[in-house]
Protein backbone atom coordinates (compact mmCIF):
# COMPACT_ATOMS: atom_id res chain seq x y z
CA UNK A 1 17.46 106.75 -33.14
CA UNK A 2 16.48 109.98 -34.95
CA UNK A 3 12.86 108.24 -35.63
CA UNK A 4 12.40 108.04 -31.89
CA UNK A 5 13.15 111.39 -31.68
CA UNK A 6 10.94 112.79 -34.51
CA UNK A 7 8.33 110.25 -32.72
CA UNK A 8 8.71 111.79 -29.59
CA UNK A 9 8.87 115.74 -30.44
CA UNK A 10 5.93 115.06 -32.39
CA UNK A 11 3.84 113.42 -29.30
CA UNK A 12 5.51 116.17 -27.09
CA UNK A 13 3.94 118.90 -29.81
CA UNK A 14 0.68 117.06 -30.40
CA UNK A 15 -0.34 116.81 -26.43
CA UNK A 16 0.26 120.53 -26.02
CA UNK A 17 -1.84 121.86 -29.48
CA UNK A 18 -5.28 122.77 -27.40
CA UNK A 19 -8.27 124.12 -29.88
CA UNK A 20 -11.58 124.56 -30.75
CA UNK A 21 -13.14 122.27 -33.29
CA UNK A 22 -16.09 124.10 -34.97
CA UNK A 23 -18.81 121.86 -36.87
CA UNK A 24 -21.17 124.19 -38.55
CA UNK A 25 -22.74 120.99 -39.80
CA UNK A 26 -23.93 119.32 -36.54
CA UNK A 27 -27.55 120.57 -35.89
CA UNK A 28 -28.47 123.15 -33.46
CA UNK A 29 -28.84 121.50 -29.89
CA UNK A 30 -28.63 124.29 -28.18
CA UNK A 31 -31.46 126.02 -29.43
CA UNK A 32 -28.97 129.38 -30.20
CA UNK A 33 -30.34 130.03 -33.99
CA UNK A 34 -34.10 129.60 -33.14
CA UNK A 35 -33.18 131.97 -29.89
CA UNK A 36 -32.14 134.72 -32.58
CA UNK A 37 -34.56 134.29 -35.41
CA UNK A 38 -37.70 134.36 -32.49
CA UNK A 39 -36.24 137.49 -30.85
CA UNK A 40 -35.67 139.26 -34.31
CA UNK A 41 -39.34 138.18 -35.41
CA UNK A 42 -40.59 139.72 -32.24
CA UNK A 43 -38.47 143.06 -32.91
CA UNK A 44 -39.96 142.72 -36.76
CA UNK A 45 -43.34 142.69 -35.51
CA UNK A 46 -42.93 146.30 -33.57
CA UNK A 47 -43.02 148.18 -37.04
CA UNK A 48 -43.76 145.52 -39.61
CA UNK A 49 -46.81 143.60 -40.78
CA UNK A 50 -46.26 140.01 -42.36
CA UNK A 51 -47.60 136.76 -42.24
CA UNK A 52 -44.95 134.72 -42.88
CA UNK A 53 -41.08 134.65 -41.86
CA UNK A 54 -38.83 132.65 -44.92
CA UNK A 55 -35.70 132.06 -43.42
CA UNK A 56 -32.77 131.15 -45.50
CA UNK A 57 -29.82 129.40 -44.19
CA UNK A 58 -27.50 126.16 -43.99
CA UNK A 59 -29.77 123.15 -43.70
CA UNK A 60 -28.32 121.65 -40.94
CA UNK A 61 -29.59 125.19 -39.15
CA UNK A 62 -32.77 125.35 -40.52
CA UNK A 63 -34.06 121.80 -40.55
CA UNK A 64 -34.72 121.60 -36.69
CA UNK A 65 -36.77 124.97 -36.91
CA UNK A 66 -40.54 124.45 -35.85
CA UNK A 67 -43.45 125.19 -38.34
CA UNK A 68 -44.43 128.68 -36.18
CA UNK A 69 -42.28 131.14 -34.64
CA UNK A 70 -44.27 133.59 -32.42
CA UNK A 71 -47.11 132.31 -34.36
CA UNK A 72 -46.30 133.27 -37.78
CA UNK A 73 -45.69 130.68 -40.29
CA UNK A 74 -41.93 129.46 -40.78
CA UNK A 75 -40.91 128.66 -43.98
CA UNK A 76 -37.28 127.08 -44.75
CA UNK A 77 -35.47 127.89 -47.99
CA UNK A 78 -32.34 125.98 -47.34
CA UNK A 79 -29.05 128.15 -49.57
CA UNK A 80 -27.87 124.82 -51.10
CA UNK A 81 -27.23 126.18 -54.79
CA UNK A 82 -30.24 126.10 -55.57
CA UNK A 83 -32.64 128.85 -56.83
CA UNK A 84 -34.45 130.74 -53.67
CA UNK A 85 -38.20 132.14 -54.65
CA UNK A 86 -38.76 136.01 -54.55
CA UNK A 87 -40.12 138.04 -51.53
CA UNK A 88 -43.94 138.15 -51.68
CA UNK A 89 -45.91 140.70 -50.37
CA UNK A 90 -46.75 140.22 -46.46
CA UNK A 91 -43.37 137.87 -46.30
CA UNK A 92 -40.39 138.99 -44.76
CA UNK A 93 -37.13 136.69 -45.70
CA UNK A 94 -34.45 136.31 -42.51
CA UNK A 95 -30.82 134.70 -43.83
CA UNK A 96 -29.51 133.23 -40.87
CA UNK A 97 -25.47 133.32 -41.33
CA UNK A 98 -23.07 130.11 -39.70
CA UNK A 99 -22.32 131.05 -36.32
CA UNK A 100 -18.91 132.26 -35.56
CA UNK A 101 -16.84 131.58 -32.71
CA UNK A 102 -13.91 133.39 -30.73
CA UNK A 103 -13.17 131.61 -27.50
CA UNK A 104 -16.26 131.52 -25.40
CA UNK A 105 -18.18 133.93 -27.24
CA UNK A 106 -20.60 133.16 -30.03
CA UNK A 107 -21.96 135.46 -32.63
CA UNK A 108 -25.13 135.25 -34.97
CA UNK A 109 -25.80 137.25 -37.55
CA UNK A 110 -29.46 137.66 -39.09
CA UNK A 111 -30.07 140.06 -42.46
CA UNK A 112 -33.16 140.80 -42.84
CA UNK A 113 -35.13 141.40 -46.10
CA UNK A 114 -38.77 142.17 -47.34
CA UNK A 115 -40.67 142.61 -50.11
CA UNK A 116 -39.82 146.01 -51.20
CA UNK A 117 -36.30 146.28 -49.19
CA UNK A 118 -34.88 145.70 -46.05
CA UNK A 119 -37.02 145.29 -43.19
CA UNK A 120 -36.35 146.70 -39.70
CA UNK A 121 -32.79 147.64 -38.74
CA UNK A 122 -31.32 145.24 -42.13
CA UNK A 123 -28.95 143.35 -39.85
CA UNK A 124 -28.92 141.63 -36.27
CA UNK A 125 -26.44 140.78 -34.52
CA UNK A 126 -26.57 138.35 -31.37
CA UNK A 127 -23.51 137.75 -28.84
CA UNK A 128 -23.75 135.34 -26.55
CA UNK A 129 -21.03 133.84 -23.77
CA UNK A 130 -20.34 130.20 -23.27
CA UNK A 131 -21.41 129.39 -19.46
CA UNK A 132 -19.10 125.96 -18.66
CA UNK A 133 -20.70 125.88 -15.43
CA UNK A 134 -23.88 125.07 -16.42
CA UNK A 135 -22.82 124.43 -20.04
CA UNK A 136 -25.58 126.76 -21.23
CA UNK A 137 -25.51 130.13 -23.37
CA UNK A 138 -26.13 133.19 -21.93
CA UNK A 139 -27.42 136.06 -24.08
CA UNK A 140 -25.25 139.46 -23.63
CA UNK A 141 -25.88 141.64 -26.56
CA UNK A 142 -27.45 142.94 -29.80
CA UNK A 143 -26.08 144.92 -31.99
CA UNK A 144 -28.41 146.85 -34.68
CA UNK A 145 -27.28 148.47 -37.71
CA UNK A 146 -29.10 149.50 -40.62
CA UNK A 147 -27.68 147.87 -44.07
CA UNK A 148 -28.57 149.02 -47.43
């Protein structure tokens, strides 16, 4: 009898528990990442001159990432271990961090790096809010701040 009951408490407890799985190692479907490194490129290109963007990340971020972004050359140093190449002159290097979540809101950091130092503001930081409606991503905010 006290198996049944230890059975049943624990089905009782399990159908309630409600959460949010996160897989930071599915790729990007939704397009999110590339969203935030094309819009900090395009904020880049305001003060900075380069001709090509590195970006440094997970691989299973990175991999889906086209060849251009806003016509500048992509390059992908995935942050496996292994060693990463130096900043060259006309290069700026964007590390893309794993997204984080907190209930429907999503949050993407991006440092950015060049040759000498930090490039633009040093760090970007994009919010966006779940939509389940239309199950899409809506863009609400980006923070600035200047890291060095």
């Amino acid at each position: 009898m006290t198996k049944l009951k230890i059975v049943i408490l624990l089905f009782l407890i399990s159908s309630q528990v409600q959460g949010q799985v996160i897989n930071n190692l599915s790729s990007d479907r939704t397009n999110i990442y590339f969203h935030a490194l094309d819009s900090v490129t395009k904020l880049l290109k305001r003060t900075e001159v380069f001709s090509v963007v590195t970006v440094s990340g997970d691989r299973s971020v990175t991999q889906n990432f086209p060849d251009l972004v806003d016509g500048i050359k992509l390059v992908r140093v995935s942050d496996d271990g292994k060693k990463i190449p130096k900043i060259k002159k006309g290069e700026v290097r964007l590390v893309i961090k794993n997204i984080q979540i907190i209930r429907d809101q999503f949050k993407i950091a991006i440092l950015t790096w060049g040759y000498e130092d930090r490039v633009g503001d040093g760090m970007y930081v994009f919010r966006y809010q779940y939509i389940p409606g239309t199950m899409t991503y809506e863009l609400k905010d980006i923070k600035m701040s200047l890291v060095r």
